[in-house]
C-alpha atoms as a PDB file:
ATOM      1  CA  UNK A   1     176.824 -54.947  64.093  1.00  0.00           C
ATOM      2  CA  UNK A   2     174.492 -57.611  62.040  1.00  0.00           C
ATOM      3  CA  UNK A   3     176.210 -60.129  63.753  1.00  0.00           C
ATOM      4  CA  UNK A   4     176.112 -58.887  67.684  1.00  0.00           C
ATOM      5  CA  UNK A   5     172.404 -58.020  67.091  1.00  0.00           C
ATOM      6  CA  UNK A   6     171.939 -62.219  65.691  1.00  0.00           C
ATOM      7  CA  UNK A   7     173.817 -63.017  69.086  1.00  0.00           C
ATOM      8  CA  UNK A   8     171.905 -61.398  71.272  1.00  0.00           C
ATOM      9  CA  UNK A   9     168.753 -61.905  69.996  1.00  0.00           C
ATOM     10  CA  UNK A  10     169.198 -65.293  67.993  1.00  0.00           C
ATOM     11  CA  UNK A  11     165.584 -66.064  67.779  1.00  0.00           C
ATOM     12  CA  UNK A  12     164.647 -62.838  65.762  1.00  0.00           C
ATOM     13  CA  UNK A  13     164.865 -62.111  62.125  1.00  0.00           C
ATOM     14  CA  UNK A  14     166.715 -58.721  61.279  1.00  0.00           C
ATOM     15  CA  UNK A  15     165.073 -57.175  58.138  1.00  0.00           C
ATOM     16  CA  UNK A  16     167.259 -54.350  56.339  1.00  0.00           C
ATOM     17  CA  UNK A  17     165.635 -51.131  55.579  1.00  0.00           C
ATOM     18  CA  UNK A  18     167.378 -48.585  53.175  1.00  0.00           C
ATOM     19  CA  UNK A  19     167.484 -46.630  50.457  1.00  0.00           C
ATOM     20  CA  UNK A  20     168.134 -47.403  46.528  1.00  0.00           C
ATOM     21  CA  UNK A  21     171.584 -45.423  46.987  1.00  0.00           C
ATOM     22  CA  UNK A  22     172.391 -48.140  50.080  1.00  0.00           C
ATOM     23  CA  UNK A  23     172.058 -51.116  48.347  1.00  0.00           C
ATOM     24  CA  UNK A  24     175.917 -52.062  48.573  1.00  0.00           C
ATOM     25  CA  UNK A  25     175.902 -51.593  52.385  1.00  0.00           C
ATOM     26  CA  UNK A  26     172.518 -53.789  52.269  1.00  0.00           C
ATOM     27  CA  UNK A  27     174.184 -56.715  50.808  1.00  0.00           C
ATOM     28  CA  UNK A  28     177.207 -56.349  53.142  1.00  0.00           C
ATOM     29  CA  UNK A  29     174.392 -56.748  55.998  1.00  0.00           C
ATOM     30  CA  UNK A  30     173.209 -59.959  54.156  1.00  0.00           C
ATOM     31  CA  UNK A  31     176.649 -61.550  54.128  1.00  0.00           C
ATOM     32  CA  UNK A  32     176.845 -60.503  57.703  1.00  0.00           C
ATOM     33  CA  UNK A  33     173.704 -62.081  59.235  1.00  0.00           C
ATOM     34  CA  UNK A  34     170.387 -60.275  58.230  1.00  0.00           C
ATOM     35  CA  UNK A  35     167.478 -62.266  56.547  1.00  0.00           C
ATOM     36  CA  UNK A  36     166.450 -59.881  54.180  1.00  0.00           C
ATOM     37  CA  UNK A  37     166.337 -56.330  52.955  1.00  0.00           C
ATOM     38  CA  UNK A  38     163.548 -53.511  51.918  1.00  0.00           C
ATOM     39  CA  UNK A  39     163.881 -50.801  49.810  1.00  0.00           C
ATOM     40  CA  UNK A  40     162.390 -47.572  50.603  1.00  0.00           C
ATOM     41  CA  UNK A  41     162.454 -46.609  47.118  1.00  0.00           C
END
């Protein structure tokens, strides 16, 4: 999904929001495309 958002909007910067207990599927979204994440906790 990372990487069809980057191709269809290459000129933004996609910014992962999650919680503490998502941090594995964060990282997966780094190695997929996304420029950085936020925890909400």
């Amino acid at each position: 999904m990372i990487g069809e958002l980057a191709a269809h909007f290459p000129d933004a910067q996609i910014l992962i929001i999650c919680d503490k207990s998502d941090e594995a599927n964060a990282i997966e979204a780094i190695k997929a495309g996304a420029h950085g994440v936020r925890s909400s906790r």
